[in-house]
Protein backbone atom coordinates (compact mmCIF):
# COMPACT_ATOMS: atom_id res chain seq x y z
CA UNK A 1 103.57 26.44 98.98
CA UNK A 2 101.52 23.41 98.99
CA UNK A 3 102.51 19.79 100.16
CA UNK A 4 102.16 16.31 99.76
CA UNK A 5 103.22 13.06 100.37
CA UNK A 6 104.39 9.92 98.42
CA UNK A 7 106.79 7.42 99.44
CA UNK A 8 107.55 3.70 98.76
CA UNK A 9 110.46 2.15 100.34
CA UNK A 10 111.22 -1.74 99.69
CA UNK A 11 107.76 -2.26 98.60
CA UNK A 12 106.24 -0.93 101.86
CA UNK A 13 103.88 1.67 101.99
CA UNK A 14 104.92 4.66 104.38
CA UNK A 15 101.98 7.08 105.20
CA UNK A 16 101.91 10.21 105.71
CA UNK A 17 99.93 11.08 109.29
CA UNK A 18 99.11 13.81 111.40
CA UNK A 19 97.54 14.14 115.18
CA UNK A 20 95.97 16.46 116.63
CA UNK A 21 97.16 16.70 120.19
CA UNK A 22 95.44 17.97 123.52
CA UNK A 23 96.40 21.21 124.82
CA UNK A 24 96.74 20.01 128.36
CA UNK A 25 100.80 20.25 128.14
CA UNK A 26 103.35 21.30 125.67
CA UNK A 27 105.16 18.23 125.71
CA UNK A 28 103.62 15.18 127.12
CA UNK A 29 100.75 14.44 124.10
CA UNK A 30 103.59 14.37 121.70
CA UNK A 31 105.98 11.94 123.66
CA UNK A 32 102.55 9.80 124.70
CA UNK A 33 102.22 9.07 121.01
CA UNK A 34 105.56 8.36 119.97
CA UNK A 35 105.84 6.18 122.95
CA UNK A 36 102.71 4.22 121.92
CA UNK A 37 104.26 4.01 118.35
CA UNK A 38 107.36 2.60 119.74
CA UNK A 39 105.58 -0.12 122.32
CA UNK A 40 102.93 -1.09 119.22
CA UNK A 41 106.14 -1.47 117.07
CA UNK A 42 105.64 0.71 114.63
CA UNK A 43 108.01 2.13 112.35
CA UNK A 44 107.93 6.18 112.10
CA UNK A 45 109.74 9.22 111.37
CA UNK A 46 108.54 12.73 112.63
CA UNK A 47 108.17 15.19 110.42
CA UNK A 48 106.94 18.55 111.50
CA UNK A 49 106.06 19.55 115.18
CA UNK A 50 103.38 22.36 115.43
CA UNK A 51 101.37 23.56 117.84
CA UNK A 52 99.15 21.01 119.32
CA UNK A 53 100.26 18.98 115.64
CA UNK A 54 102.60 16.26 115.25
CA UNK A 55 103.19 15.12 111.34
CA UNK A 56 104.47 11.65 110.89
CA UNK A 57 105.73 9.23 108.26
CA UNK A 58 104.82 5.60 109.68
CA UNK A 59 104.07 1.91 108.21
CA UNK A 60 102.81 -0.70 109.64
CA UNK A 61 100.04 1.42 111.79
CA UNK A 62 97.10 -0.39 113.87
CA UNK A 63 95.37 2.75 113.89
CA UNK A 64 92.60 1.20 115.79
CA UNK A 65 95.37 -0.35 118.79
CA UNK A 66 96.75 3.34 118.84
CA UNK A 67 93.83 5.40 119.17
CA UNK A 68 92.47 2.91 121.88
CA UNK A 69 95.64 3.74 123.81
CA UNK A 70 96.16 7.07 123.67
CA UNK A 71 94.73 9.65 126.40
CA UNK A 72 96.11 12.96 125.24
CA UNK A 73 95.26 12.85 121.44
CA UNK A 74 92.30 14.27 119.88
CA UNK A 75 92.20 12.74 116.19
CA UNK A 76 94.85 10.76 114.09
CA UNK A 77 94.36 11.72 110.55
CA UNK A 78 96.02 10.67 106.88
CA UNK A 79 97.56 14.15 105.68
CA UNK A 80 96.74 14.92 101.94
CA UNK A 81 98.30 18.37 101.98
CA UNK A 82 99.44 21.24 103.86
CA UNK A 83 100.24 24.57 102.96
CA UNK A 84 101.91 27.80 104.28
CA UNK A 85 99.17 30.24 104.89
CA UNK A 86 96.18 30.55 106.67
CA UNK A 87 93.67 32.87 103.88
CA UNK A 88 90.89 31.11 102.58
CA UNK A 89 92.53 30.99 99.32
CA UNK A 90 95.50 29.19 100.18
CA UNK A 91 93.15 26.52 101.72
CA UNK A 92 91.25 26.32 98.86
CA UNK A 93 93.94 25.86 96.54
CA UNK A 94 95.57 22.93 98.58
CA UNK A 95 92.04 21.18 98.89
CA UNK A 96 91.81 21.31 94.98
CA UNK A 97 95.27 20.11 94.26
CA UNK A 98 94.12 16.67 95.97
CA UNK A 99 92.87 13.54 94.36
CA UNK A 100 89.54 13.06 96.16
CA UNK A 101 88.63 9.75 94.05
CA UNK A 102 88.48 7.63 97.12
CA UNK A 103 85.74 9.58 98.22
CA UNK A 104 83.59 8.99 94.80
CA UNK A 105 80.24 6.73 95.98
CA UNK A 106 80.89 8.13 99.39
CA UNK A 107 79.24 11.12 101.93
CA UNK A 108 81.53 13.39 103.74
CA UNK A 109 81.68 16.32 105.95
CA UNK A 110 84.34 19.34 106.11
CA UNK A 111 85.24 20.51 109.18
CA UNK A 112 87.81 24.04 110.47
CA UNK A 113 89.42 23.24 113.35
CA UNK A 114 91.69 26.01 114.79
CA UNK A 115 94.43 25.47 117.49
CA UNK A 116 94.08 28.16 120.19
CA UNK A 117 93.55 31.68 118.38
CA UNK A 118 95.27 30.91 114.73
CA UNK A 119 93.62 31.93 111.97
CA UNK A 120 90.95 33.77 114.01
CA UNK A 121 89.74 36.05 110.87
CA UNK A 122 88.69 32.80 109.28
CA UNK A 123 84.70 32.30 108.74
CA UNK A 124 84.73 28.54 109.45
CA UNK A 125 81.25 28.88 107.76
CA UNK A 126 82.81 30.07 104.62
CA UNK A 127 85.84 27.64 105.19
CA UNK A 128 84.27 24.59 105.36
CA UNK A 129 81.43 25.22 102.43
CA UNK A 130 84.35 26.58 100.06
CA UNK A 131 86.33 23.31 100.75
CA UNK A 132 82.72 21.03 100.29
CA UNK A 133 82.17 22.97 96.46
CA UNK A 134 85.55 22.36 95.73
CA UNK A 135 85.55 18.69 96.81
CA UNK A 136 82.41 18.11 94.88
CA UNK A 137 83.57 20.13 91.71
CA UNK A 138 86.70 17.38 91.58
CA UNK A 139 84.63 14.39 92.26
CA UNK A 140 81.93 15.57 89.12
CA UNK A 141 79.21 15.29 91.72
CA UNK A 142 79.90 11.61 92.11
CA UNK A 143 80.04 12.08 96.68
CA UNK A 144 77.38 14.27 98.93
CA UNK A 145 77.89 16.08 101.49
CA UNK A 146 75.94 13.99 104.96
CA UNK A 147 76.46 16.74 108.25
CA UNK A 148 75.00 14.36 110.22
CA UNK A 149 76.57 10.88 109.59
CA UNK A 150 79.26 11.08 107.03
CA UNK A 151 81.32 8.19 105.80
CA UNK A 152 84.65 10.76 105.99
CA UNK A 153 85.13 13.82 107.92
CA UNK A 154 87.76 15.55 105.83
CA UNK A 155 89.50 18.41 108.39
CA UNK A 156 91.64 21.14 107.88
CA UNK A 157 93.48 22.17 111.06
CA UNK A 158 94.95 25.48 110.78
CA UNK A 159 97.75 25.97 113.41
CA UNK A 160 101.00 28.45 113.32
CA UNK A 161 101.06 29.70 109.67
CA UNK A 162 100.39 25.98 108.29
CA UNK A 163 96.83 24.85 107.08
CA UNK A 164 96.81 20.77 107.00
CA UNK A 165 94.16 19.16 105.42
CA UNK A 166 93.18 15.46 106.31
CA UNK A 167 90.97 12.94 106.71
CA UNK A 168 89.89 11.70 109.77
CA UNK A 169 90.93 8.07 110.62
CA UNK A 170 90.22 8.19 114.45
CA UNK A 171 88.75 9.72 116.71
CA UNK A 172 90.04 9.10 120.10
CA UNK A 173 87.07 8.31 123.05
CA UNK A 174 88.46 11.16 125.71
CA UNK A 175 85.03 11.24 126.89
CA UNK A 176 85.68 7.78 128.68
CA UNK A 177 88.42 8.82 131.13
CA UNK A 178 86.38 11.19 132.48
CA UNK A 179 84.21 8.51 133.55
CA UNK A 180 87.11 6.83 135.22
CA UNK A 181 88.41 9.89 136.83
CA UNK A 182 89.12 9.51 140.49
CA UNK A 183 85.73 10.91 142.26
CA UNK A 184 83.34 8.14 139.58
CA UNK A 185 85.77 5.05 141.04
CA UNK A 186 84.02 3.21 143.72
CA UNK A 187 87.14 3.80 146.21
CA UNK A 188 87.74 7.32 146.11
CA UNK A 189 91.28 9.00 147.34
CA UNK A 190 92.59 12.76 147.00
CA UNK A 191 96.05 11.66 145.74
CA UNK A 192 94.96 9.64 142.64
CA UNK A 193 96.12 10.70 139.06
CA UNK A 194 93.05 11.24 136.93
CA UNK A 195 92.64 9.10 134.46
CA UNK A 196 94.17 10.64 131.55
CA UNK A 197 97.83 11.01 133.49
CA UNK A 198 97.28 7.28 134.59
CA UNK A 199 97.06 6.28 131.43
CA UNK A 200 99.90 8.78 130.16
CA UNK A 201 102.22 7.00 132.94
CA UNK A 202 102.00 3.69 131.30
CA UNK A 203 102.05 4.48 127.63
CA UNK A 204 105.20 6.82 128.57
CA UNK A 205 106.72 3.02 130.38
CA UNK A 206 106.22 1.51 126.92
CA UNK A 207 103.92 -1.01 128.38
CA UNK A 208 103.38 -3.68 126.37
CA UNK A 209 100.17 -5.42 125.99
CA UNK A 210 100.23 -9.00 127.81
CA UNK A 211 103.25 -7.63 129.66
CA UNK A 212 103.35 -7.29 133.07
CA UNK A 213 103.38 -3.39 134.99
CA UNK A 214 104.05 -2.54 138.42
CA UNK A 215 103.06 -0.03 140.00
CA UNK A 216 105.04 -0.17 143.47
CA UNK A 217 102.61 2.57 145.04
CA UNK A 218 99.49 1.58 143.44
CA UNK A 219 97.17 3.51 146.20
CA UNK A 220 93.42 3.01 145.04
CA UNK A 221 94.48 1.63 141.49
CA UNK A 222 93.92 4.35 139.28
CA UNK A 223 97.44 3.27 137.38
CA UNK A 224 96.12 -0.16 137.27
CA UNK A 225 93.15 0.53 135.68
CA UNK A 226 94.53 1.91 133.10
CA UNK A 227 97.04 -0.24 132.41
CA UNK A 228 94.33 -3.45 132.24
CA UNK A 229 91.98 -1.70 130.20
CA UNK A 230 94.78 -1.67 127.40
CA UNK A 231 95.38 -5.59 127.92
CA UNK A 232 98.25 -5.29 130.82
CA UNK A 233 98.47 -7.82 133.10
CA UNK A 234 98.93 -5.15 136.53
CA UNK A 235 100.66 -5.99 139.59
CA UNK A 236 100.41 -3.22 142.33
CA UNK A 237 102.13 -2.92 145.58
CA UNK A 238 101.03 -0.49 148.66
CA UNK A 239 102.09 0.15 152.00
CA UNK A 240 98.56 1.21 153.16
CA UNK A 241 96.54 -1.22 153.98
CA UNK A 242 93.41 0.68 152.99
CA UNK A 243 94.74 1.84 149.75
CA UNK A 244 95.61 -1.86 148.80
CA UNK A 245 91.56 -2.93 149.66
CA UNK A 246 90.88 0.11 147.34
CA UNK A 247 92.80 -1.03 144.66
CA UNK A 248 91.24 -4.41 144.25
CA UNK A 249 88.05 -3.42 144.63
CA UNK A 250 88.60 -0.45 141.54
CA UNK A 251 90.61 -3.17 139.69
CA UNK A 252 87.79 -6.05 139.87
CA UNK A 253 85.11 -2.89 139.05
CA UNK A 254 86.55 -2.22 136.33
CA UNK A 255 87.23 -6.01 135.44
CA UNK A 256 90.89 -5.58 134.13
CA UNK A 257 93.20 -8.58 134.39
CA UNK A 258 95.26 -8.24 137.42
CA UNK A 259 97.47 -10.28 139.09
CA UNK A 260 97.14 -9.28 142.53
CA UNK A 261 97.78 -6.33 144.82
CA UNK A 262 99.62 -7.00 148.15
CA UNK A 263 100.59 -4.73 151.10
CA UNK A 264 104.43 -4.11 150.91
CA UNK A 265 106.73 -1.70 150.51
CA UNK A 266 108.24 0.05 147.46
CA UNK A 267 111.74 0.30 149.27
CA UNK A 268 112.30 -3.90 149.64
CA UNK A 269 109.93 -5.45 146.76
CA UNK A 270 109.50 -9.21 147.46
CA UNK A 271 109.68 -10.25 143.44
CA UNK A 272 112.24 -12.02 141.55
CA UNK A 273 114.92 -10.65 139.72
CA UNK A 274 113.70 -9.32 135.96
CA UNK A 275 110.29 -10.31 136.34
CA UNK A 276 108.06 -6.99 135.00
CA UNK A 277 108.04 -5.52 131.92
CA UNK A 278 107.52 -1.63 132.56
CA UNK A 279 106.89 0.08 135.96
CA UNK A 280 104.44 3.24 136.12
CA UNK A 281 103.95 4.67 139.30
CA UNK A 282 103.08 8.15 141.11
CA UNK A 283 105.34 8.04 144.42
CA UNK A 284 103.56 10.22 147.43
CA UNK A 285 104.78 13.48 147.82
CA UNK A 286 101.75 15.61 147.49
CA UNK A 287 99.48 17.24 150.08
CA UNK A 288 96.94 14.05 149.93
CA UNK A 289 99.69 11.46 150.29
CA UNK A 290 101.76 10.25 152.56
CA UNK A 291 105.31 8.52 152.93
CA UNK A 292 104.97 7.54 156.32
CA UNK A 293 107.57 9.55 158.38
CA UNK A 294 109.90 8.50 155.17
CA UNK A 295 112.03 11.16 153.88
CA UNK A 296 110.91 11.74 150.41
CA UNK A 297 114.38 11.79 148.88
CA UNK A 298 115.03 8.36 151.02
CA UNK A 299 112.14 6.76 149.76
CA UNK A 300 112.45 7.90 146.01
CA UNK A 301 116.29 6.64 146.40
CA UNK A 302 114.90 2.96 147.94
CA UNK A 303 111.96 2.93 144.94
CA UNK A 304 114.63 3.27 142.45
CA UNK A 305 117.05 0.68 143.85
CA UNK A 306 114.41 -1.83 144.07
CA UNK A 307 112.97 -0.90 140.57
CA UNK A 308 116.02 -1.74 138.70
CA UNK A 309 116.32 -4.99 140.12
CA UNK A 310 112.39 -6.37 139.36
CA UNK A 311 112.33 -4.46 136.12
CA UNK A 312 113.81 -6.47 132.76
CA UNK A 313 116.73 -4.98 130.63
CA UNK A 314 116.02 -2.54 128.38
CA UNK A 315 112.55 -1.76 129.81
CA UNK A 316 110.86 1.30 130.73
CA UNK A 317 109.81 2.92 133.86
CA UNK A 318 107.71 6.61 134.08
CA UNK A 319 107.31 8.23 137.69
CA UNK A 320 106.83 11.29 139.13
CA UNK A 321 108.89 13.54 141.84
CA UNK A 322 108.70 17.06 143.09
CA UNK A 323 111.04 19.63 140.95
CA UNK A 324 113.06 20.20 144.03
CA UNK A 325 114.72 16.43 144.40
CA UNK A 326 117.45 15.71 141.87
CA UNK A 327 117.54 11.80 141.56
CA UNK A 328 119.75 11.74 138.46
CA UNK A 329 122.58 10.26 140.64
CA UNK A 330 120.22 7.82 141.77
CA UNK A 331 119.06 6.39 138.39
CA UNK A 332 122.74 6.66 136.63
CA UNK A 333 123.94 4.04 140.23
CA UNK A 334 121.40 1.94 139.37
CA UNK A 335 121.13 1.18 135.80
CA UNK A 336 118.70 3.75 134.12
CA UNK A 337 119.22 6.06 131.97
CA UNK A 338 116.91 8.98 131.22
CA UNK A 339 115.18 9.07 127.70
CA UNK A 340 112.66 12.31 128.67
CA UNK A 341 111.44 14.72 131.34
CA UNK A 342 108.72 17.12 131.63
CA UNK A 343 107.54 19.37 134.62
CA UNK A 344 104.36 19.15 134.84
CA UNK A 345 103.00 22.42 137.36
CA UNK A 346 100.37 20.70 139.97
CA UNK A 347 98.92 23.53 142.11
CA UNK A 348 101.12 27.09 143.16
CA UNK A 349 103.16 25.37 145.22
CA UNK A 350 104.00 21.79 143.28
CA UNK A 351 105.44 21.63 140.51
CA UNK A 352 106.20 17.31 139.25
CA UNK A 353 108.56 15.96 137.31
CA UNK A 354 107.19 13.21 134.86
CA UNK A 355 110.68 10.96 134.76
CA UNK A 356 110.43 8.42 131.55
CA UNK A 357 113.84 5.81 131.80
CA UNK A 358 115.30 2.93 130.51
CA UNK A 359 117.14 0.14 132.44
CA UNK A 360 120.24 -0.36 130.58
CA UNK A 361 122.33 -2.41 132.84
């Protein structure tokens, strides 16, 4: 059965979207982007979630603000159809059923793109020139077919049993984090987040852009960075005084608006009441980092008691904290409650969990 989508409501235009998501975790690349939907302000209803594909309804999009944002998402497309079944045929059928008008004066490419080992028996040779013919049979010849710089890349992803056909809005950069990631920075530590979980962490607090983010153990920066590069104004905190030297000089490499980082500590934060509008932070519990001669559950405890008093109502905070320390108890005393978790396995012996809560009193 083939697809599609049309929907007006109040004279606004809803649109029908799709992403394709990294594979690096089940969970987190589909709560990054309906976090960065939520802090943009956009409206959106999911419909469908696939393997490694979220479908959406949503109005109002910035596609170009989301895609610069986003660190575990591969392509944000326009859905024009999907269908049940994976046989070239069933493709085929849903790429003729579309009106391809918009593409008339234009060049495009097709492209298969299979999610893990679905639809494996698939020629993606025979895929993609079967969907080209067909796209050029509806459009009388009036488009051409341009491998090498096209004006649309139409896609079909083929994941489960579904077949979604698209075109291509964005592609996001994920080349660029790995030119931030922690060994490329000019202050190098082992217990940095690379720079695609940085960047997860603060698009998981709902940062807002112009908004101000703590992190309240910043260590070398690599949470700050991120955060500035999407128009954050950072604040980071350290009880190191090496990792605080780090994380200005990473900050000012990078050139991202901060407004300072100062040696303190996590458990009695200096700031007035209210004053930051989302905390992202990775607290140390990990081989490379150290609490120092602070029992972990102590500290987490202190972090959380000081968080809820600098952070504003109703705004988010995302940390991390070994699967063996409950802190629900914590949070629920101090005036969070908890929108999402993931465990997130580090190494054999580590496994985190990514906390994502909401000050609500």
């Amino acid at each position: 059965m083939i697809s599609f989508f049309s929907y007006v409501d109040v004279g606004m235009i809803w649109k029908r979207l799709f992403a394709l998501l990294s594979g690096e975790h089940e969970s987190l690349p589909r709560a990054e982007f309906v976090a960065t939907l939520e802090t943009e302000g956009i409206e959106y209803k999911v419909v469908d979630v696939l393997d490694q594909v979220l479908r959406l309804e949503v109005r109002n999009l910035d596609v170009d603000v989301i895609a610069t944002r986003l660190s575990m998402t591969k392509l944000i497309c326009e859905e024009l159809a999907a269908v049940e079944g994976v046989a070239l045929s069933d493709i085929v059928a849903a790429v003729d059923s579309v009106d391809w008008s918009f593409l008339k004066g234009k060049s495009f490419v097709c492209r298969l793109i299979r999610v893990k080992t679905y639809g494996a028996g698939l020629s993606k040779y025979q895929v993609e020139k079967s969907m080209g013919a067909t796209i050029l049979k509806r459009v009388c010849g009036c488009a051409k077919v341009d491998v090498r710089n096209p004006d649309e890349v139409i896609v079909c992803i083929v994941t489960g049993n579904r077949a979604i056909i698209g075109r291509v809005l964005r592609e996001v950069n994920r080349g660029s984090f790995q030119e931030r990631r922690p060994r490329r920075r000019p202050v190098f530590h082992p217990s940095s987040l690379d720079a695609y979980t940085s960047r997860l962490f603060v698009n998981l607090a709902r940062a807002p852009r112009g908004g101000v983010v703590l992190d309240p153990f910043c260590g070398v920066g690599g949470i700050l960075v991120e955060a500035g590069l999407i128009g954050c104004e950072c604040v980071g905190v350290d009880i190191d005084e090496f990792m605080v030297r780090g994380s200005a000089v990473n900050t000012e490499y990078y050139s991202v608006k901060s407004i300072g980082v100062v040696l303190g500590d996590a458990r009695r934060l200096g700031f007035r009441h209210e004053c930051v509008d989302a905390i992202a932070t990775d607290p140390p519990y990990g081989r490379a980092a150290s609490t120092k001669k602070t029992p972990l559950e102590e500290l987490l405890r202190k972090f959380i008691e000081c968080s809820s008093m600098v952070l504003k109502r109703g705004k988010y905070m995302c940390f991390a904290h070994p699967s063996w320390i409950d802190v629900s108890d914590y949070l629920r005393d101090h005036g969070f409650a908890v929108v999402e978790k993931h465990s997130m396995r580090v190494h054999s012996s580590l496994t985190r969990i990514v906390e994502v809560v909401r000050k609500v009193k």
